[in-house]
C-alpha atoms as a PDB file:
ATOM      1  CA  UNK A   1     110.719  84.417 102.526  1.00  0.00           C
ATOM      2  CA  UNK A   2     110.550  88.097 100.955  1.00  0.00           C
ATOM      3  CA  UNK A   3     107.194  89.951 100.675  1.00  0.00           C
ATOM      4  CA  UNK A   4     106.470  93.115  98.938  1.00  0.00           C
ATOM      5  CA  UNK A   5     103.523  94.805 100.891  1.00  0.00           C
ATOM      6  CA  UNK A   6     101.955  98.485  98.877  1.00  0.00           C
ATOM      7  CA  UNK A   7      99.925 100.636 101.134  1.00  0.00           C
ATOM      8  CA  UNK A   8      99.021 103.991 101.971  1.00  0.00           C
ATOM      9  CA  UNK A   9      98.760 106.061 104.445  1.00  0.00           C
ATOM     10  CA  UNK A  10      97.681 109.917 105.460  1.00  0.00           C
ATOM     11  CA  UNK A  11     100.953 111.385 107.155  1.00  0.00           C
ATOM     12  CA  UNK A  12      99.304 114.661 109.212  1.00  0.00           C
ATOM     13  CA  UNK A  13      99.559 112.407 112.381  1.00  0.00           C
ATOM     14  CA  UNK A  14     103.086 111.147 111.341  1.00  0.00           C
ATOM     15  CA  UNK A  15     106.537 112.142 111.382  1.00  0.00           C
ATOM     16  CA  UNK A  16     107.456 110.578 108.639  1.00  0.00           C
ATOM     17  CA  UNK A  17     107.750 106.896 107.417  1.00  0.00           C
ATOM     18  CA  UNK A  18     111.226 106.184 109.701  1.00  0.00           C
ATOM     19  CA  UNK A  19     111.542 105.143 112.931  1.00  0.00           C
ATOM     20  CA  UNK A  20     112.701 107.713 115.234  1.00  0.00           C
ATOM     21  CA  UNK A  21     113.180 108.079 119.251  1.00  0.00           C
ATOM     22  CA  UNK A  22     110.141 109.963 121.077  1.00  0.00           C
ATOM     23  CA  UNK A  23     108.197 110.708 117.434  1.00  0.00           C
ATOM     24  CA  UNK A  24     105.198 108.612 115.946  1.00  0.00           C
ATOM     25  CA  UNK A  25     106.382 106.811 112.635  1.00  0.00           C
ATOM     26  CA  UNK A  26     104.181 104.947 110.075  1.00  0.00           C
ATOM     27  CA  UNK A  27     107.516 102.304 110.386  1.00  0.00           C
ATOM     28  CA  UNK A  28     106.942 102.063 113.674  1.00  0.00           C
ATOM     29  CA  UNK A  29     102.810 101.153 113.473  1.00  0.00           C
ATOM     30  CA  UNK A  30     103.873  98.655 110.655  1.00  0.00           C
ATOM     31  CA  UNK A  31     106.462  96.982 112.169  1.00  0.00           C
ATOM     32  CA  UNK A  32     104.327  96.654 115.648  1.00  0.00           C
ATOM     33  CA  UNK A  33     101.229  95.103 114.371  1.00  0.00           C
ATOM     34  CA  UNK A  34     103.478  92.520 111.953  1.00  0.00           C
ATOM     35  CA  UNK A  35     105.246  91.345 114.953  1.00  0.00           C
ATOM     36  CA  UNK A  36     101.751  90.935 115.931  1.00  0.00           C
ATOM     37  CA  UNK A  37     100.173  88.560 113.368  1.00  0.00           C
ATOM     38  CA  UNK A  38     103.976  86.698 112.808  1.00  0.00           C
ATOM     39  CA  UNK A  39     104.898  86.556 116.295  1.00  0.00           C
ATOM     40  CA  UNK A  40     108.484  87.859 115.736  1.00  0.00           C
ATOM     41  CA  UNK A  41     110.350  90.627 115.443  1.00  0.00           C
ATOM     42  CA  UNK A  42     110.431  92.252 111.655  1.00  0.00           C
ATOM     43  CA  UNK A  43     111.578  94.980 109.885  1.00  0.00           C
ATOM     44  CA  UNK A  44     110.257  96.781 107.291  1.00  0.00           C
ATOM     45  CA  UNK A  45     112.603  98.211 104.636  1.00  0.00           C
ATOM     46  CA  UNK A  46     110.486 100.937 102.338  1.00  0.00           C
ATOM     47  CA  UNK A  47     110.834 102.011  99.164  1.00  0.00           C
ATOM     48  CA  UNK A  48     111.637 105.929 100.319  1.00  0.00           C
ATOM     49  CA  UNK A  49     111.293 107.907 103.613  1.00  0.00           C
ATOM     50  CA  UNK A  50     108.372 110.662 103.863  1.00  0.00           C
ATOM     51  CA  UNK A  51     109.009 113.182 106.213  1.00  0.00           C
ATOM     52  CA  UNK A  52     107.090 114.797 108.809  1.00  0.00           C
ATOM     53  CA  UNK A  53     103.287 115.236 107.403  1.00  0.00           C
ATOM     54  CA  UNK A  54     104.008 113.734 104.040  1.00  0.00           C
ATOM     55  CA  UNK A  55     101.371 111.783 102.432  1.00  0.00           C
ATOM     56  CA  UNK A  56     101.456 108.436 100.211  1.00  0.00           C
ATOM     57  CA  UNK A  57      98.660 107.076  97.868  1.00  0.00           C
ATOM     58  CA  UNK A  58     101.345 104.097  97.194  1.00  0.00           C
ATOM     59  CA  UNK A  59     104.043 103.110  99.525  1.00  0.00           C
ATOM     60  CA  UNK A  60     106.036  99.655  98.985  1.00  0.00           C
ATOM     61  CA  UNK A  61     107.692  97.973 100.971  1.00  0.00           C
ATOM     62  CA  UNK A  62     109.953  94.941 101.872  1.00  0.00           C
ATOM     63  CA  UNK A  63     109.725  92.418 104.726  1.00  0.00           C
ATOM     64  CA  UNK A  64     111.432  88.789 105.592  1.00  0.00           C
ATOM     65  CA  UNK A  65     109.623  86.543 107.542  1.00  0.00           C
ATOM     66  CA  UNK A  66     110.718  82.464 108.461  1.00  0.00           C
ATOM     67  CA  UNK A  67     107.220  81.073 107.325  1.00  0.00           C
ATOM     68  CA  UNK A  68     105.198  81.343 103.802  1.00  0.00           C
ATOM     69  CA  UNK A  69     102.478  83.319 104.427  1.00  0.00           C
ATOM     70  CA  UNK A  70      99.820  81.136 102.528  1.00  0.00           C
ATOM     71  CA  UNK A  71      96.181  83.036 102.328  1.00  0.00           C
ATOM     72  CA  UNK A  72      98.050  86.712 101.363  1.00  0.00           C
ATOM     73  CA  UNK A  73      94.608  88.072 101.248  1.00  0.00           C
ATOM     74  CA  UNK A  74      92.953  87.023 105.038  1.00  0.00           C
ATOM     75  CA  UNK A  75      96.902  88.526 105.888  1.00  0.00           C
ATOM     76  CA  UNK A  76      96.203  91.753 104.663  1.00  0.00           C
ATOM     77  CA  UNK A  77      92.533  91.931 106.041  1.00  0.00           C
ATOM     78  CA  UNK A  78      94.078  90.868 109.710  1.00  0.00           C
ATOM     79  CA  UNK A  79      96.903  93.457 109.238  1.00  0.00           C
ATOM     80  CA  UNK A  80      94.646  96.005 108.569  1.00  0.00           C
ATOM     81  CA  UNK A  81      92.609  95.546 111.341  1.00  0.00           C
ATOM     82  CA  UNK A  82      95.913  95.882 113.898  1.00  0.00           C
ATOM     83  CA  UNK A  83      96.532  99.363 111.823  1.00  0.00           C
ATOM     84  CA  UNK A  84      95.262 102.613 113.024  1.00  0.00           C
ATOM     85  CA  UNK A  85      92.750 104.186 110.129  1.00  0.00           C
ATOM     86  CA  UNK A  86      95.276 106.697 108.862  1.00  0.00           C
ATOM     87  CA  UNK A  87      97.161 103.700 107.155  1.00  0.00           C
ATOM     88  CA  UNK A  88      95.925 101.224 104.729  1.00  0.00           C
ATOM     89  CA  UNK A  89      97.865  98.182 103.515  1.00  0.00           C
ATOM     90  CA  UNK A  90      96.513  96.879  99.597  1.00  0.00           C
ATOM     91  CA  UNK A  91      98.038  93.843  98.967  1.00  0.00           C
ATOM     92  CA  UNK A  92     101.053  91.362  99.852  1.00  0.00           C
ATOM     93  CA  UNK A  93     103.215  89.606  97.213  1.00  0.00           C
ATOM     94  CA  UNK A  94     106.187  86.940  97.988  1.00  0.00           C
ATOM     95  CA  UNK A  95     108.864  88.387  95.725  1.00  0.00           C
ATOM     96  CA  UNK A  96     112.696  86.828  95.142  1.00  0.00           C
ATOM     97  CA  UNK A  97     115.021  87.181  97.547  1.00  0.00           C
ATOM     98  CA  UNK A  98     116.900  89.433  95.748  1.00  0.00           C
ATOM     99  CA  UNK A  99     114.251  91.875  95.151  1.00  0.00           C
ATOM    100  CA  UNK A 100     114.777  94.851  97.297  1.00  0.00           C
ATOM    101  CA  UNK A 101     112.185  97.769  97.649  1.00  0.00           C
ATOM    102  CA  UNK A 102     114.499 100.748  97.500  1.00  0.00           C
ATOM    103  CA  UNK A 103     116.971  99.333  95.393  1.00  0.00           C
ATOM    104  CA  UNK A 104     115.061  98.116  92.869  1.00  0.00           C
ATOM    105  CA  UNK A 105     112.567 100.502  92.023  1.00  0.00           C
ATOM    106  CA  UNK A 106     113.081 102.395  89.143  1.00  0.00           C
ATOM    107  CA  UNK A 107     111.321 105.477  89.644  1.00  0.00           C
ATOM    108  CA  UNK A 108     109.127 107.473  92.207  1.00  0.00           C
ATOM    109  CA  UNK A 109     106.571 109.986  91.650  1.00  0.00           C
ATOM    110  CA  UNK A 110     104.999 112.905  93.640  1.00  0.00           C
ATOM    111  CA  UNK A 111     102.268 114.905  93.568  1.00  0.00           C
ATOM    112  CA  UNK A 112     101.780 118.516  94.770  1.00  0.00           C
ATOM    113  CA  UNK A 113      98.581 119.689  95.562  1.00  0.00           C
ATOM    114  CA  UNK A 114      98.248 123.678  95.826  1.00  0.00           C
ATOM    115  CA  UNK A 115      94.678 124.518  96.577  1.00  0.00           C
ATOM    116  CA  UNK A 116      92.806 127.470  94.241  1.00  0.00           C
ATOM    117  CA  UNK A 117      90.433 128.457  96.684  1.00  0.00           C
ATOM    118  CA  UNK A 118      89.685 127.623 100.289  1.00  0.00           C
ATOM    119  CA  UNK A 119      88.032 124.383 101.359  1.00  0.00           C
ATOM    120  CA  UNK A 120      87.834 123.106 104.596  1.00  0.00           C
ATOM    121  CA  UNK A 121      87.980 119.240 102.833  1.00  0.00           C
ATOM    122  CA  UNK A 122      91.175 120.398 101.181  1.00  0.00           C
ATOM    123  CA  UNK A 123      92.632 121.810 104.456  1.00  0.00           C
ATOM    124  CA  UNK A 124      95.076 118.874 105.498  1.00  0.00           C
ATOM    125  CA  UNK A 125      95.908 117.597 101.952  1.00  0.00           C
ATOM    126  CA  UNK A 126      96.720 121.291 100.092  1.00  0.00           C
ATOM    127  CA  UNK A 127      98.431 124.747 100.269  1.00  0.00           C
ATOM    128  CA  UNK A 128      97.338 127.783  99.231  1.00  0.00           C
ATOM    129  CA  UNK A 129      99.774 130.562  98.065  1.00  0.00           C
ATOM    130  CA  UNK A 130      97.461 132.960  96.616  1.00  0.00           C
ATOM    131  CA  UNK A 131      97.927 133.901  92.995  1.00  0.00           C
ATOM    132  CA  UNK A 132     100.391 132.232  90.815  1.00  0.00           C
ATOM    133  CA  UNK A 133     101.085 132.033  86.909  1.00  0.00           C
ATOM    134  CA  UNK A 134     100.642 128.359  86.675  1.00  0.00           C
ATOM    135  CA  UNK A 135     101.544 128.189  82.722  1.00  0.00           C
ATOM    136  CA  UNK A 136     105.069 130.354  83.648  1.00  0.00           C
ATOM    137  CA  UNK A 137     105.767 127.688  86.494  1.00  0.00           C
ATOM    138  CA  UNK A 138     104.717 124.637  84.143  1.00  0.00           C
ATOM    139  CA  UNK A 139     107.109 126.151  81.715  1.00  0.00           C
ATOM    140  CA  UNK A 140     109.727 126.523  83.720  1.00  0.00           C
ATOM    141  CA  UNK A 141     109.584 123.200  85.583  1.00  0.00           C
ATOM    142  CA  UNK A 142     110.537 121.794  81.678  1.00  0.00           C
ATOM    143  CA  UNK A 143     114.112 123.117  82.593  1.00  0.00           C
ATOM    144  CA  UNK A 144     114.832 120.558  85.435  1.00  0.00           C
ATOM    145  CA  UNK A 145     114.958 117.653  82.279  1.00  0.00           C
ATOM    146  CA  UNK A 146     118.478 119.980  81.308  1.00  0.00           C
ATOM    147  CA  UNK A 147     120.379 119.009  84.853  1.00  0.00           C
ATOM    148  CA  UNK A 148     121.041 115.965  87.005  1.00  0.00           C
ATOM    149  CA  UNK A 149     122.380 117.492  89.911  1.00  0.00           C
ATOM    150  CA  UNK A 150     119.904 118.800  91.937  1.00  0.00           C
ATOM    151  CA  UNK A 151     122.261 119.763  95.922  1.00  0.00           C
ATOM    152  CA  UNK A 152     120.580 123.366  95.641  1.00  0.00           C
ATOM    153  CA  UNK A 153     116.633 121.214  96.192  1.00  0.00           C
ATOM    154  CA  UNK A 154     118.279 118.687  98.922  1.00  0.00           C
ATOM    155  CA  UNK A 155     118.495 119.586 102.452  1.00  0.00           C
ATOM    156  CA  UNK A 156     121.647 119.771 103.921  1.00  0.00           C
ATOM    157  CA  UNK A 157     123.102 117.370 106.696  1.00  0.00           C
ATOM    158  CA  UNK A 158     122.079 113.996 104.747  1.00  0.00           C
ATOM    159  CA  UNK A 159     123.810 110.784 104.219  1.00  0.00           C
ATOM    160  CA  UNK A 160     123.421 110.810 100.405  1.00  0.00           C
ATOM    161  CA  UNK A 161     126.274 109.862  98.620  1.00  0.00           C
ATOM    162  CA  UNK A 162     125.111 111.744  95.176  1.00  0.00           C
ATOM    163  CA  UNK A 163     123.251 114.407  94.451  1.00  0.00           C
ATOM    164  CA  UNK A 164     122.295 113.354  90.523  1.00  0.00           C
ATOM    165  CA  UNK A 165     118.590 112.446  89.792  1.00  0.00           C
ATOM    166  CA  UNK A 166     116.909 111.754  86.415  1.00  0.00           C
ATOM    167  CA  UNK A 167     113.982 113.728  85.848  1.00  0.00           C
ATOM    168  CA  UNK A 168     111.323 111.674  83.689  1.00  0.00           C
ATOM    169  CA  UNK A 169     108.220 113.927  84.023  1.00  0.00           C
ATOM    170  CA  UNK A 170     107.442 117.575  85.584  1.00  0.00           C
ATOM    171  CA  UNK A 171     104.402 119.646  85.084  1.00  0.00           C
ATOM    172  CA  UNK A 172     101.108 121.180  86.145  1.00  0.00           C
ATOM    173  CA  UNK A 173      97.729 120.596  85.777  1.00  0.00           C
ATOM    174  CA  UNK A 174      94.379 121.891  87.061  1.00  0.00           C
ATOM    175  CA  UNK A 175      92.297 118.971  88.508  1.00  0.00           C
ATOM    176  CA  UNK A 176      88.993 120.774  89.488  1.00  0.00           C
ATOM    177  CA  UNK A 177      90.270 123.621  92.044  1.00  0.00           C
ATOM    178  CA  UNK A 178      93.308 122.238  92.848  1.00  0.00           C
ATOM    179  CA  UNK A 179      96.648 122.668  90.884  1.00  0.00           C
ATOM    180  CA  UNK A 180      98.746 119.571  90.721  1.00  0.00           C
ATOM    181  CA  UNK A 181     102.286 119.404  90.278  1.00  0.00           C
ATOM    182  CA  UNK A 182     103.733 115.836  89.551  1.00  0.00           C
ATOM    183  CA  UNK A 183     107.120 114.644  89.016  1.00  0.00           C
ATOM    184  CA  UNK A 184     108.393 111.804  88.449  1.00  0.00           C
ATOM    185  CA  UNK A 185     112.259 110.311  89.142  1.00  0.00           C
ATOM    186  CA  UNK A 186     114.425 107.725  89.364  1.00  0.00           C
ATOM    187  CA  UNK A 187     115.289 108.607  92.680  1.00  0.00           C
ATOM    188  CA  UNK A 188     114.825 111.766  94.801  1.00  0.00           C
ATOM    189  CA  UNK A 189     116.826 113.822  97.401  1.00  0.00           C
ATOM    190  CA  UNK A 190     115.671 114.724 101.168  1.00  0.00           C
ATOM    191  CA  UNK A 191     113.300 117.420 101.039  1.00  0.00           C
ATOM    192  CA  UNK A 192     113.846 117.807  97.172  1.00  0.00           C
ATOM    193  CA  UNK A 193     110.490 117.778  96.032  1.00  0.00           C
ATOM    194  CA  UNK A 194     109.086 120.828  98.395  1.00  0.00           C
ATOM    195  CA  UNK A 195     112.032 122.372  97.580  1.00  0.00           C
ATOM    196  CA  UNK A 196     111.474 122.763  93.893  1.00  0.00           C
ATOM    197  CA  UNK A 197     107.483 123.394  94.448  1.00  0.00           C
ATOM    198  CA  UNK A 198     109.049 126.537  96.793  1.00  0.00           C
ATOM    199  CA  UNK A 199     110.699 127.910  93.649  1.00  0.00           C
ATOM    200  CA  UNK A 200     108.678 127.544  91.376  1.00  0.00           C
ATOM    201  CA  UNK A 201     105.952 129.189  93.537  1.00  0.00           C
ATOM    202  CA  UNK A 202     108.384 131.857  93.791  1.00  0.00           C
ATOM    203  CA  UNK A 203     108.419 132.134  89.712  1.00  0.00           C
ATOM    204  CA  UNK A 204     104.659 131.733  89.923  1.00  0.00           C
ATOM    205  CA  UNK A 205     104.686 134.734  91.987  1.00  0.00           C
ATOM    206  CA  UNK A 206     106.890 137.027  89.417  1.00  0.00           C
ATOM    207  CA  UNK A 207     109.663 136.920  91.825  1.00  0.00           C
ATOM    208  CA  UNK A 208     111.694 134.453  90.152  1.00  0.00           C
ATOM    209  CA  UNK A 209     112.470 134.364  86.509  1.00  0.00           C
ATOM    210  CA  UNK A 210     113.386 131.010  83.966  1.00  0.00           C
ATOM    211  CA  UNK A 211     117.038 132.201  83.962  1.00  0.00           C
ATOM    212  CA  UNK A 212     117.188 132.858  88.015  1.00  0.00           C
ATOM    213  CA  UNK A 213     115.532 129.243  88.337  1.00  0.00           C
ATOM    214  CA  UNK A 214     118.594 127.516  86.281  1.00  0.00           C
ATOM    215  CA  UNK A 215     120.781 129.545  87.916  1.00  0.00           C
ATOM    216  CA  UNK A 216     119.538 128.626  91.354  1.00  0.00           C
ATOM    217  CA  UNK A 217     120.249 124.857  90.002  1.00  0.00           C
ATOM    218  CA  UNK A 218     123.826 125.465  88.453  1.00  0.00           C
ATOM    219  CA  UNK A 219     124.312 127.166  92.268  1.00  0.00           C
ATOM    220  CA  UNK A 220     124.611 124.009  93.626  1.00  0.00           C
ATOM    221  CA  UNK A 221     123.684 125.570  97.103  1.00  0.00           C
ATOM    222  CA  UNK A 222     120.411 124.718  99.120  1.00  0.00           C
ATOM    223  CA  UNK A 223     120.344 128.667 100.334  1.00  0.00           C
ATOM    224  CA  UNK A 224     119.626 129.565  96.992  1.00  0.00           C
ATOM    225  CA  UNK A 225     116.275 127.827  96.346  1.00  0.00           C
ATOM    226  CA  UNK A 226     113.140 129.246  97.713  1.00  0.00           C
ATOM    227  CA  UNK A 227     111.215 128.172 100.935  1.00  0.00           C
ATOM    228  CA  UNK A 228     110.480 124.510 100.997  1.00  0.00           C
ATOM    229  CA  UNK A 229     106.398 124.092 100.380  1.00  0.00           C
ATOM    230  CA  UNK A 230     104.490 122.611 103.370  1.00  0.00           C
ATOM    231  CA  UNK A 231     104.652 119.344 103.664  1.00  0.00           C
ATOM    232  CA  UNK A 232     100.684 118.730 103.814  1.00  0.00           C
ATOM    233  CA  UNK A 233     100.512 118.992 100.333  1.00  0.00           C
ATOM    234  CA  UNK A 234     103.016 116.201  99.110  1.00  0.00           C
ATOM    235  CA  UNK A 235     101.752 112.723  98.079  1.00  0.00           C
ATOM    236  CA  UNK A 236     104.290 109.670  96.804  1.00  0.00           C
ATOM    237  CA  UNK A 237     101.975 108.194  94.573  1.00  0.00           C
ATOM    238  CA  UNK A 238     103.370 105.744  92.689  1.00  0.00           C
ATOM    239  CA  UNK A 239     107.109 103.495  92.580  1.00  0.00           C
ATOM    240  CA  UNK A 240     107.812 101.441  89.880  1.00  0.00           C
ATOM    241  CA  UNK A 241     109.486  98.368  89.396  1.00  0.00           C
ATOM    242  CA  UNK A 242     110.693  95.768  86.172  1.00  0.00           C
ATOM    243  CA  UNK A 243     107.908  94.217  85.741  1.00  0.00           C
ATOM    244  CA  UNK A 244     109.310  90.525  85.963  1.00  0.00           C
ATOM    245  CA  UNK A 245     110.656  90.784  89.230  1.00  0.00           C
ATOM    246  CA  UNK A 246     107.371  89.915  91.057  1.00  0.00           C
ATOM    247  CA  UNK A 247     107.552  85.988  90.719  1.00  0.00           C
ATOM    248  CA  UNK A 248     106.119  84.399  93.353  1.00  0.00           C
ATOM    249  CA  UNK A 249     108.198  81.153  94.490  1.00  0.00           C
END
């Protein structure tokens, strides 16, 4: 049996969603307390890996378990109670086999948060850069719809085999006194979304112009880009699947 869990989860405490040796993982803390309630080993397969301090409003995931989990909703209430209060599970569905969490999705979207003034409520969940031209850096993030390949916004080392992303949506918005920066993909590169919000702060800040930004792109060389953002300030909020694929059985 295959079950699609969604959750969320506040990553300051967390280096990142994947399991690693010596280094607290939200994997880890949901893979523990399932093996818990099922009384098995499972593994969790998710729809995209966080890094270190990255936050997510809406995480999904995949899991396969021997039994049918009857009463989805008591399941979720006991999970939650195993999980430590920086991560929440929502709901559980039994999905098809065939349905896969990564694979199938067909599109993620971020939020950055970049905080206007300082606020002690903000502190863990926004940065602040000082003053930026918001409506230059909205304008410019309209030229990432021109290009697919993105290896100048991915951090080097990885095991991606491409480097091509569609870009559906990218721009800012004011939301009180924070500026928000969402963008939304059908996939996304390691570290690709902080990269980007580092340029364009750097074109917020005069220091970059619309023509050095595309040319940073055409580059096609991480060392181009500007300084990643901090990670405190990135949220996966949604991922997005066809919409007949969740049948239960």
């Amino acid at each position: 049996m295959r079950y699609f869990v969604t959750l969320a989860y506040d990553g300051t405490n967390f280096h990142g969603w994947q399991i690693q040796p010596n280094s607290h993982s939200v994997q880890e803390e949901m893979e523990r307390s399932l093996g818990v309630l099922l009384q098995q080993e499972v593994k969790i397969v998710a729809a995209g890996r966080t890094d270190t301090g990255v936050h997510a409003k809406k995480m999904v995931a995949h899991f396969d378990c021997e039994k049918q989990i009857i009463d989805t909703d008591n399941f979720v209430l006991r999970w939650n109670s195993l999980l430590p209060k920086d991560i929440a599970v929502f709901s559980l569905t039994q999905v098809s086999d065939d349905l896969h969490a990564r694979f199938s999705a067909l599109s993620r979207k971020y939020e950055y948060h970049i905080s206007c003034t300082k606020n002690p409520f903000l502190e863990n969940y926004s940065a602040r850069f000082g003053k930026l031209d918001f409506e230059k850096m909205d304008k410019v993030a309209k030229r990432l719809f021109d290009y697919t390949d993105f290896t100048s916004f991915c951090k080097i080392h990885t095991d991606a085999l491409t480097r091509d992303c569609t870009i559906m949506q990218a721009y800012w918005e004011k939301r009180g006194d924070v500026w928000v920066f969402t963008i939304e993909a059908n996939r996304f590169l390691r570290n690709m979304v902080r990269a980007v919000v580092g340029t364009l702060v750097a074109v917020g800040r005069g220091r970059l112009s619309e023509e050095d930004f595309c040319k940073i792109i055409e580059a096609k060389n991480r060392g181009a880009a500007g300084t990643s953002a901090p990670a405190k300030g990135l949220f996966l909020v949604d991922v997005t699947y066809p919409k007949d694929v969740f049948c239960k059985e």
